[in-house]
N, C-alpha and C. Protein backbone atom coordinates (compact mmCIF):
# COMPACT_ATOMS: atom_id res chain seq x y z
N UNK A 1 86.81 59.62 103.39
CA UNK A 1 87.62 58.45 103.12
C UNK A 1 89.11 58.73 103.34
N UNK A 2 89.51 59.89 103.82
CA UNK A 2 90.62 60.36 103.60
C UNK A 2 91.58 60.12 104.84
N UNK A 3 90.91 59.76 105.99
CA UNK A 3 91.26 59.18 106.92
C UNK A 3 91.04 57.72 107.53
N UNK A 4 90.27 56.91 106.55
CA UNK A 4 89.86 55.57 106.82
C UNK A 4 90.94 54.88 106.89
N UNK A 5 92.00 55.20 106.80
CA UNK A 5 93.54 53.95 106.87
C UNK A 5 93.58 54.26 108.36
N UNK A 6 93.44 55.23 108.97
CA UNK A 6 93.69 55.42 110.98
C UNK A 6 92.99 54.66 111.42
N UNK A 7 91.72 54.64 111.45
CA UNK A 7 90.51 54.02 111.91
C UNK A 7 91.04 52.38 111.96
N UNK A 8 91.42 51.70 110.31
CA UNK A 8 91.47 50.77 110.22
C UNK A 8 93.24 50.23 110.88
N UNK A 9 94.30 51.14 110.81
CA UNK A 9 95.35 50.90 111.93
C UNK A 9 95.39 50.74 112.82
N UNK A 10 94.18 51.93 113.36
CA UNK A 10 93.73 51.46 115.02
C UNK A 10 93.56 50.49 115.50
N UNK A 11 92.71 49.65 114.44
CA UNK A 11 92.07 48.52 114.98
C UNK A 11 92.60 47.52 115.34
N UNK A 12 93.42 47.53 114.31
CA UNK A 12 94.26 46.00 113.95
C UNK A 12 95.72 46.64 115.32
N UNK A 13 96.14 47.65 115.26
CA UNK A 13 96.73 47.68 116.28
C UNK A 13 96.14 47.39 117.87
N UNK A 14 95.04 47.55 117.93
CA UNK A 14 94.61 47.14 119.51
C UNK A 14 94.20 45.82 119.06
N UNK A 15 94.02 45.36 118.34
CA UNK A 15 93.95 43.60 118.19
C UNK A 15 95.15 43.01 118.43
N UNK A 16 96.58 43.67 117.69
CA UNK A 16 97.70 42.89 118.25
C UNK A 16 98.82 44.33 117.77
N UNK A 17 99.35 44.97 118.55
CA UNK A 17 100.65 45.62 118.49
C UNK A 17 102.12 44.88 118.80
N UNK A 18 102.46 43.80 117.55
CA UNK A 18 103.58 43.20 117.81
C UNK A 18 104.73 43.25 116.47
N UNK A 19 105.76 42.96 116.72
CA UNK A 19 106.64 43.01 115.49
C UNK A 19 106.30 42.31 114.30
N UNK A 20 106.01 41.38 114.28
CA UNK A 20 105.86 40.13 113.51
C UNK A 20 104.61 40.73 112.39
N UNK A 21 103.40 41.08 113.29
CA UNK A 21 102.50 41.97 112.17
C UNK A 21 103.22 43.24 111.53
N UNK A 22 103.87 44.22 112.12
CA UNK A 22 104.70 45.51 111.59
C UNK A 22 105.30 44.69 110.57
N UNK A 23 105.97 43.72 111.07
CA UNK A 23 107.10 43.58 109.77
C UNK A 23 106.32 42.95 108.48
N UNK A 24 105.19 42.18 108.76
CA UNK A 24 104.29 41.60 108.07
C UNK A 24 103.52 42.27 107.03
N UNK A 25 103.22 43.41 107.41
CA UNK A 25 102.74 44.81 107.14
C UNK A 25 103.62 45.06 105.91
N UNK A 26 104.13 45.48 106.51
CA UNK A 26 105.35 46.36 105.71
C UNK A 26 106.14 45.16 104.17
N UNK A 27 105.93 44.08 104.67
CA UNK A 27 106.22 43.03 103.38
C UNK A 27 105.10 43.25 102.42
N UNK A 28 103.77 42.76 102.76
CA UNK A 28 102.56 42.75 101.98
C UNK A 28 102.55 44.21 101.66
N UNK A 29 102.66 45.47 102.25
CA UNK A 29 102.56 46.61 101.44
C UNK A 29 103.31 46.71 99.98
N UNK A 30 104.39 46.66 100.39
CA UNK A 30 105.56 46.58 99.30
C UNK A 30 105.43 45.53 98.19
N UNK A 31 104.69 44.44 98.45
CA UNK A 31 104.49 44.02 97.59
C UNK A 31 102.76 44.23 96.99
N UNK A 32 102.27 45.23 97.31
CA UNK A 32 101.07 45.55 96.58
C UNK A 32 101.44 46.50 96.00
N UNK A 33 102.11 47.48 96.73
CA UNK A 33 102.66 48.70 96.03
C UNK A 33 103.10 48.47 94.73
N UNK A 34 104.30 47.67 94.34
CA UNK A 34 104.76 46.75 93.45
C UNK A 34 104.08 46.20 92.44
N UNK A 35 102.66 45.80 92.46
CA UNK A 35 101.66 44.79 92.03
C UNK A 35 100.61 45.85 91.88
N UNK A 36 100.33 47.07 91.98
CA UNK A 36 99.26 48.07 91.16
C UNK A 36 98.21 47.25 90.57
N UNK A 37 98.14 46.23 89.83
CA UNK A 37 96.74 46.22 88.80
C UNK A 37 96.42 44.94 89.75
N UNK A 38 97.56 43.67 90.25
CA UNK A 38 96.42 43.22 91.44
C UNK A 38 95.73 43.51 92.13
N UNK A 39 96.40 44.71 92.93
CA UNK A 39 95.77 45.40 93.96
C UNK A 39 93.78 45.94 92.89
N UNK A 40 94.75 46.43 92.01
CA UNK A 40 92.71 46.90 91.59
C UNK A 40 92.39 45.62 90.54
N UNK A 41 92.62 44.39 90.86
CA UNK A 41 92.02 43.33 89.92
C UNK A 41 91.03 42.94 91.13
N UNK A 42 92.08 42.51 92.31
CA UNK A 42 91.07 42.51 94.16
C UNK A 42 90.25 43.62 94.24
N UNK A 43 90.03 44.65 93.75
CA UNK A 43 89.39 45.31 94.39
C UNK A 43 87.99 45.85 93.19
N UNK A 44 87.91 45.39 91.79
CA UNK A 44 87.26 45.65 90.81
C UNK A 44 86.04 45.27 91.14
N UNK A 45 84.81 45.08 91.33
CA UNK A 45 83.79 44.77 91.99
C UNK A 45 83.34 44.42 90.26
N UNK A 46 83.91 44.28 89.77
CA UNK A 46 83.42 43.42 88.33
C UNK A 46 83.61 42.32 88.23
N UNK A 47 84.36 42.10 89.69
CA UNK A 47 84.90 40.33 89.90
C UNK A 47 84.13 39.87 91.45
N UNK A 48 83.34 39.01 90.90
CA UNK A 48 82.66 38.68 92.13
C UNK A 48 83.48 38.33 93.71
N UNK A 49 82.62 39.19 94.14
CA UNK A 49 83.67 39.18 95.86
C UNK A 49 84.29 37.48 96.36
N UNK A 50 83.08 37.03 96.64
CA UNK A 50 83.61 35.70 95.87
C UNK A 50 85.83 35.12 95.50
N UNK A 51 85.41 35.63 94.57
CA UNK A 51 86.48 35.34 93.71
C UNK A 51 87.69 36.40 93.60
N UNK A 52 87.24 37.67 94.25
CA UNK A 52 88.64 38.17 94.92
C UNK A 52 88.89 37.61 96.08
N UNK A 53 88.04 37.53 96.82
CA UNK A 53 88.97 36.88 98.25
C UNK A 53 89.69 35.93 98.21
N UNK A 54 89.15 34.79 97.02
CA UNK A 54 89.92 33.34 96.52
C UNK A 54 91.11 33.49 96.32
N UNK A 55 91.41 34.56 95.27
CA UNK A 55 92.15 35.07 94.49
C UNK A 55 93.56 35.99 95.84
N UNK A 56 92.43 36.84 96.52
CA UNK A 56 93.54 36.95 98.04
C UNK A 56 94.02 36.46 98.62
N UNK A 57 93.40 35.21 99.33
CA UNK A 57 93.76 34.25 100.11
C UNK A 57 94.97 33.83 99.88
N UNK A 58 94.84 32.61 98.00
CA UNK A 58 96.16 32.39 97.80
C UNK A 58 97.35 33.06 97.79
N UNK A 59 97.54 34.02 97.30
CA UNK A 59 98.66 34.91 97.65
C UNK A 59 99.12 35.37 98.99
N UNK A 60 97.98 35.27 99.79
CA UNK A 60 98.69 35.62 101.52
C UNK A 60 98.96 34.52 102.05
N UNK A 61 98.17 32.76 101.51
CA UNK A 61 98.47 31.49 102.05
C UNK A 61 98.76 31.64 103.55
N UNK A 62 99.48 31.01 103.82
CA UNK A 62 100.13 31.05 105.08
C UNK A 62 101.71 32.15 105.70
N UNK A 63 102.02 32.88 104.83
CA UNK A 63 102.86 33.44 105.01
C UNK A 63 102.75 34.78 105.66
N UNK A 64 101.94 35.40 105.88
CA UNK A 64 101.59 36.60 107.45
C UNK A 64 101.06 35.79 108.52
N UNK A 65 101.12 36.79 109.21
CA UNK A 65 99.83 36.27 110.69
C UNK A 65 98.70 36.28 110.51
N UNK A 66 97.95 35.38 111.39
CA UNK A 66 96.36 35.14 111.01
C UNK A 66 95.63 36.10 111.31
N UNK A 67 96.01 37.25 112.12
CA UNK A 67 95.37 38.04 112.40
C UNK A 67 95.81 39.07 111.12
N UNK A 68 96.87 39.36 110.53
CA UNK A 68 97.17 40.42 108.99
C UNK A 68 96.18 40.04 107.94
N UNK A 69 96.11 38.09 108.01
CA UNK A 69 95.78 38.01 106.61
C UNK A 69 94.34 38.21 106.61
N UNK A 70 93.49 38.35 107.85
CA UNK A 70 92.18 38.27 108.07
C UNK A 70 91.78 39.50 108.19
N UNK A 71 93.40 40.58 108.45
CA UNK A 71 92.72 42.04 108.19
C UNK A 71 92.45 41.89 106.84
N UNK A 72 93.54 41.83 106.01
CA UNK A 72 93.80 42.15 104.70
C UNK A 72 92.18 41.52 103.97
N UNK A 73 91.51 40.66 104.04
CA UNK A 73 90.75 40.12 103.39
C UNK A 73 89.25 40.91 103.95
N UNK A 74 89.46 41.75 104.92
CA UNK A 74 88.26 42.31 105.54
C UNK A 74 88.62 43.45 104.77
N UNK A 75 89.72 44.06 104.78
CA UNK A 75 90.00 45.07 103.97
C UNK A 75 89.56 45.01 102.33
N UNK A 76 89.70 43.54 101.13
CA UNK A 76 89.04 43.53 100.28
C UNK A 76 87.39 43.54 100.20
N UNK A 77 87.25 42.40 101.31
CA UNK A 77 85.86 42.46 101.41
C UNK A 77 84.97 44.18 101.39
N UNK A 78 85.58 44.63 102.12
CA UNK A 78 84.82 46.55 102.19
C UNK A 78 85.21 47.23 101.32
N UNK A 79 86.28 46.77 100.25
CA UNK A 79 86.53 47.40 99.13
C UNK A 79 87.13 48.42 99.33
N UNK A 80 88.28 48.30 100.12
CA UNK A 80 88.89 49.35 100.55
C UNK A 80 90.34 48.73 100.78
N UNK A 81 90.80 47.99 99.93
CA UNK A 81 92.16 47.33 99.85
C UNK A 81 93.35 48.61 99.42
N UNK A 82 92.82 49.53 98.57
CA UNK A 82 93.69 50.58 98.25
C UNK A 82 94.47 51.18 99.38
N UNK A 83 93.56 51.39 100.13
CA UNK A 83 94.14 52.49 101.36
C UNK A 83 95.64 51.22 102.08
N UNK A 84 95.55 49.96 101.47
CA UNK A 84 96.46 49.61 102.65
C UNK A 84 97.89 50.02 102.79
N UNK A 85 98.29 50.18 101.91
CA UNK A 85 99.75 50.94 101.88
C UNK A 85 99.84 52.29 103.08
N UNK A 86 98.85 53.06 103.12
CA UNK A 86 98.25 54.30 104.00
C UNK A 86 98.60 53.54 105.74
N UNK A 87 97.47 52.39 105.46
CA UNK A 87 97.35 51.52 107.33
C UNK A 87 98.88 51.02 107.68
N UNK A 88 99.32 50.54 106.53
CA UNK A 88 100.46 50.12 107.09
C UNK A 88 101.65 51.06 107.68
N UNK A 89 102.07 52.44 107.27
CA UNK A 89 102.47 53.35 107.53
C UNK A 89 102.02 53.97 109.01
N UNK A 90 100.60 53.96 108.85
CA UNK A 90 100.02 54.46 110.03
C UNK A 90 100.20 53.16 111.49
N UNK A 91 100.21 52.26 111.14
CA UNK A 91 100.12 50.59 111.99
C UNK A 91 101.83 51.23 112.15
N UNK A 92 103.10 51.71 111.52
CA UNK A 92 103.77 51.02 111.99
C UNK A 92 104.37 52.56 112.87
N UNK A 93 103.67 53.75 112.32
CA UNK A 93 103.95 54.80 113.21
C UNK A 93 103.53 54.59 114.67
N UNK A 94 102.39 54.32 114.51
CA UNK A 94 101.38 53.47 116.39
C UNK A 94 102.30 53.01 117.07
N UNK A 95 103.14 51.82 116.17
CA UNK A 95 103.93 50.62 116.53
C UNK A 95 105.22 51.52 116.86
N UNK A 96 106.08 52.11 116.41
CA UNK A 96 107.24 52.89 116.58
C UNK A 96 106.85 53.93 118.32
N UNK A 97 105.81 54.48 117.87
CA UNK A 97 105.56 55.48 119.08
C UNK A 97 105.15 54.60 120.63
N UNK A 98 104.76 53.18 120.54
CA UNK A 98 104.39 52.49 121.30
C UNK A 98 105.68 51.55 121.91
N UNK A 99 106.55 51.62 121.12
CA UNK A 99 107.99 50.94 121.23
C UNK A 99 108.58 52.36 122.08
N UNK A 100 108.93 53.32 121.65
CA UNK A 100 109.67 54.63 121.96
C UNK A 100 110.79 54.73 121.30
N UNK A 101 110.29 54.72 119.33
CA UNK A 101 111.19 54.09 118.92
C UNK A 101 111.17 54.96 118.03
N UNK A 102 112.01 55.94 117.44
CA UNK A 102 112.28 56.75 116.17
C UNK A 102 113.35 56.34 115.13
N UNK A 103 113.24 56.96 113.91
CA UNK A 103 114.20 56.75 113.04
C UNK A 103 114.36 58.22 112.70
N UNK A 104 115.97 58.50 112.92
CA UNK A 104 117.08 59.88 112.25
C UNK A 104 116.75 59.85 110.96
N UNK A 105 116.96 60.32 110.40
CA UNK A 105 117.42 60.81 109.16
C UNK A 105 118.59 61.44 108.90
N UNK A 106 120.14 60.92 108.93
CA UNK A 106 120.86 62.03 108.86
C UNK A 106 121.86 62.32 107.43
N UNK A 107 121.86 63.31 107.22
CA UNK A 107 122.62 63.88 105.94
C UNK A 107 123.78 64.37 106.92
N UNK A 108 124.62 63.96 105.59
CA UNK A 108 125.94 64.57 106.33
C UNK A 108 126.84 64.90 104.81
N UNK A 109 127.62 65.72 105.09
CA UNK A 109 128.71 66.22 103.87
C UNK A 109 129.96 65.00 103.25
N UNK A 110 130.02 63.99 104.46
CA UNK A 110 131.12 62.87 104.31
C UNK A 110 130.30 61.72 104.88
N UNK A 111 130.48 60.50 104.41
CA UNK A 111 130.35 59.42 105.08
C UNK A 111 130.45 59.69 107.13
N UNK A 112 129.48 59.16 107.60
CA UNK A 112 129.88 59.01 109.26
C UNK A 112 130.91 57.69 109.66
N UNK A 113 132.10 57.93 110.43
CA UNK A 113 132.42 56.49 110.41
C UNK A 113 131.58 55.90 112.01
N UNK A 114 132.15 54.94 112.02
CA UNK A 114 131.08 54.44 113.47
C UNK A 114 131.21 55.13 114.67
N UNK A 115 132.53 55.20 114.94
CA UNK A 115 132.24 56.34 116.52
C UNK A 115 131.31 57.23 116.39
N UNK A 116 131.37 58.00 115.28
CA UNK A 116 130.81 59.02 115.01
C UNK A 116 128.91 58.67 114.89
N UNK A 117 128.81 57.68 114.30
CA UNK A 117 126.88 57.39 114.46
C UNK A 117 126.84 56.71 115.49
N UNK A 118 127.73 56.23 116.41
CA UNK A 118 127.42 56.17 117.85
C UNK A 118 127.15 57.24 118.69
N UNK A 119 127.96 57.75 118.56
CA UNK A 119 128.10 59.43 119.39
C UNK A 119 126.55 60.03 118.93
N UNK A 120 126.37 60.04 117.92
CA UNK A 120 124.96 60.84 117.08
C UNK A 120 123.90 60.37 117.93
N UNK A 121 123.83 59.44 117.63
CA UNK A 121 122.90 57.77 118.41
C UNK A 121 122.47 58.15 119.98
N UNK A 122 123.65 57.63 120.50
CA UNK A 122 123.58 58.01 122.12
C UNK A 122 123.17 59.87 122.43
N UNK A 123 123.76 60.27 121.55
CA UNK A 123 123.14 61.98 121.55
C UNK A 123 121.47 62.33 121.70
N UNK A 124 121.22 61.66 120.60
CA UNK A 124 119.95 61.79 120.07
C UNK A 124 118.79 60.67 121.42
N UNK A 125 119.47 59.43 121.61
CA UNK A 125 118.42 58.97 122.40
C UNK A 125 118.93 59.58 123.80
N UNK A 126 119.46 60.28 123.72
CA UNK A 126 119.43 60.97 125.37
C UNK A 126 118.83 62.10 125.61
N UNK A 127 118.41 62.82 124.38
CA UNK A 127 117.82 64.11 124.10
C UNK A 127 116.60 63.79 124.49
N UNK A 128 116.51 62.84 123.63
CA UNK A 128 114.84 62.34 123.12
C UNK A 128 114.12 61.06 124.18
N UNK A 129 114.70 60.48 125.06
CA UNK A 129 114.43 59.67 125.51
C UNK A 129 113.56 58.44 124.73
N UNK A 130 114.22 58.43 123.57
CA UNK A 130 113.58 57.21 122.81
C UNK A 130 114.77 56.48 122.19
N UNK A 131 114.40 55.39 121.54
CA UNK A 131 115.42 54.09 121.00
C UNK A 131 115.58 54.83 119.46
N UNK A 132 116.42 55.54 119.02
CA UNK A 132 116.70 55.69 117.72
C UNK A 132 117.36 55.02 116.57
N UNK A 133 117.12 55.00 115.84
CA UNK A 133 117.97 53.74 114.87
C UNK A 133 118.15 55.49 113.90
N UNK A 134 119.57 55.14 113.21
CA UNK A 134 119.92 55.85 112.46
C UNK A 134 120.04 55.80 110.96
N UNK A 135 119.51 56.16 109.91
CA UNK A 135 119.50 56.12 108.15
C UNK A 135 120.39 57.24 107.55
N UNK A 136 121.56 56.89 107.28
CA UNK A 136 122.74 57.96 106.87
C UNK A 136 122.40 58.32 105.45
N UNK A 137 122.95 58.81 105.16
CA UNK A 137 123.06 59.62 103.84
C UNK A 137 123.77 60.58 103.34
N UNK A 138 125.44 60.63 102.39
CA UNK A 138 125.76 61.80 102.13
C UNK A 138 125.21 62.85 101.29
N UNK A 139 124.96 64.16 101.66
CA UNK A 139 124.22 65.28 101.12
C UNK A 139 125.58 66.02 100.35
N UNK A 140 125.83 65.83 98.99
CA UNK A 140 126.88 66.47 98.36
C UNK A 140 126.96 68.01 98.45
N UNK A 141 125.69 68.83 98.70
CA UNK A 141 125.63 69.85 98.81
C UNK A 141 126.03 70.40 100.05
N UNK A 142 125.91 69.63 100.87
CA UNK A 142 126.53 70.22 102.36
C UNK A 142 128.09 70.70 102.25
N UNK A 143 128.35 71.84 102.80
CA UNK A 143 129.31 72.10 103.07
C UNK A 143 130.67 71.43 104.22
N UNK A 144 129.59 70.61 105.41
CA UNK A 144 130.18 70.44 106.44
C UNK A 144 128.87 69.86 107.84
N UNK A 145 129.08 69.58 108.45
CA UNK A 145 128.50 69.26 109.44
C UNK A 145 127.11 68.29 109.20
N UNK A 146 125.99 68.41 109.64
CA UNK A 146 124.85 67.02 109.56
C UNK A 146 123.30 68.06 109.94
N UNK A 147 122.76 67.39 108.95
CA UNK A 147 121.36 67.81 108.98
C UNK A 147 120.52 66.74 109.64
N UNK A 148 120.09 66.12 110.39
CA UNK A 148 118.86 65.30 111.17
C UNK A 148 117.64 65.95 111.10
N UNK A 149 116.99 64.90 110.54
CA UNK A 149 115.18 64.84 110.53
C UNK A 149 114.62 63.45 111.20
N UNK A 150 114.30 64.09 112.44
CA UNK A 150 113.65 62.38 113.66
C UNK A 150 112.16 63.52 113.87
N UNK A 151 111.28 62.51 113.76
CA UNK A 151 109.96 62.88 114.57
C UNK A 151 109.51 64.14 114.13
N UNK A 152 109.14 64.25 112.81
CA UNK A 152 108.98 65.39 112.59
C UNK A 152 109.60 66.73 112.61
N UNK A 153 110.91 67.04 113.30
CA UNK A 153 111.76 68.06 113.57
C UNK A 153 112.82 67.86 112.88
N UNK A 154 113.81 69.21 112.53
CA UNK A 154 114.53 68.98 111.43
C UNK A 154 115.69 69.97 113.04
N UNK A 155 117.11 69.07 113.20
CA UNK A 155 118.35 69.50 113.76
C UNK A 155 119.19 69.77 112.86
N UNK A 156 119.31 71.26 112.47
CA UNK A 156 120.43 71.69 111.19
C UNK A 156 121.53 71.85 111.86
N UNK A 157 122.68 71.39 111.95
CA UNK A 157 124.06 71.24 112.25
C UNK A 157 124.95 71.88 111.60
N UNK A 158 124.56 71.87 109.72
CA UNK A 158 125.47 72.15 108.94
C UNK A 158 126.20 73.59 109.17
N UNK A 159 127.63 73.70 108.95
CA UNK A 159 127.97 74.49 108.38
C UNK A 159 127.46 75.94 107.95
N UNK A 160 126.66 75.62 106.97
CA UNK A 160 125.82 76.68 106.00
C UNK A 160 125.07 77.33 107.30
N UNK A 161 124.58 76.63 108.09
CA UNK A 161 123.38 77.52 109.26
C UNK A 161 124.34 78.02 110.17
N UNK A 162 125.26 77.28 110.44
CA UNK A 162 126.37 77.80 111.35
C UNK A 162 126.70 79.45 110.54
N UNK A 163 126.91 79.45 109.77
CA UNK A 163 127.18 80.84 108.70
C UNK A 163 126.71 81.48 108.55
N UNK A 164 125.39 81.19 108.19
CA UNK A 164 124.34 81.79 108.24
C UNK A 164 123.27 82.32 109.90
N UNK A 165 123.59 81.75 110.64
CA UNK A 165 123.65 82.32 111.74
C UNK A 165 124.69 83.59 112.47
N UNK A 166 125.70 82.91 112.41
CA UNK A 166 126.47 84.32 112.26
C UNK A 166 126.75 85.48 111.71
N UNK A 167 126.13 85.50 110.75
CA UNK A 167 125.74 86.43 109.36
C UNK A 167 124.38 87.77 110.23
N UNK A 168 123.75 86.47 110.45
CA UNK A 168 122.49 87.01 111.19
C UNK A 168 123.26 88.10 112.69
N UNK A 169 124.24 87.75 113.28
CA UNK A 169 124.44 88.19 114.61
C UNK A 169 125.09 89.12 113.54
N UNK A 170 126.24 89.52 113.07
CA UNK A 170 126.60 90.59 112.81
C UNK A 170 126.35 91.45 111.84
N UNK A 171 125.08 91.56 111.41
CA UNK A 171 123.84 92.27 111.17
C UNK A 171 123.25 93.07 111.97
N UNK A 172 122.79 92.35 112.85
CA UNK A 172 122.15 93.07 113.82
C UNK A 172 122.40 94.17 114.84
């Protein structure tokens, strides 16, 4: 069961890989995440299936796509509504890697002003040949320079490695 959220991302991603479901996704997660004992009131099989889906329906009404809300209710129906927080993550990694689309992570010791997360920006999608969007963050502990985490890989910039690299050369 530990991988049943891929399977079920897959799916719904080759049914439709478009923004409108990602972003759709990512609303209804957050708000189940949020909502804990709905999520297992839908999914209690002490409540006739029946009457969770009733109970689903209204709350998705018309406000996703017909193709989300018909996952989402196939997803109660198999009793496997828990994992969706999991699909949606996985639906929107598919969706990101299918765009050529990453998100930075960057720590930095000071605020970036804009030249500066432009410069980062254009750096990074020229490296990477993908569309990066950037998520700043000052790291009080930094001494100086910027730590980036995109795609799994961590670009240490700071200071401290700068030092610590050189430390290393005149050692040796």
């Amino acid at each position: 069961m530990a991988e049943m959220h891929k399977g079920y991302a897959a799916a719904l991603f080759e049914l439709s890989a478009d923004e409108e479901t990602n972003e759709g996704f990512k609303v209804l997660s957050e708000i189940f995440d949020n909502n804990p004992e709905y999520v297992q009131l839908v999914s209690s099989p002490a409540l006739p299936k029946k009457e969770r889906l009733s109970l689903l329906k209204e709350v998705l009404g018309n406000n996703f796509p017909e193709n989300l809300t018909s996952f989402t209710m196939l997803m109660c129906e198999k009793g496997v509504l828990s994992e969706f927080s999991q699909c949606a993550k996985e639906y929107d990694k598919m969706y990101k890697e299918w765009q050529k689309a990453s998100v930075a992570y960057v720590k930095s010791a000071a605020a970036l002003t804009g030249d500066e997360k432009i410069r980062l920006k254009n750096s990074l999608e020229k490296a990477t040949g993908r569309n990066v969007t950037l998520v700043c963050s000052v790291e009080k502990n930094l001494v100086g320079g910027v730590i980036v985490e995109m795609d799994g890989k961590v670009y240490d910039g700071s200071v401290r490695r700068r030092l610590e690299d050189i430390k290393k050369v005149i050692n040796e």
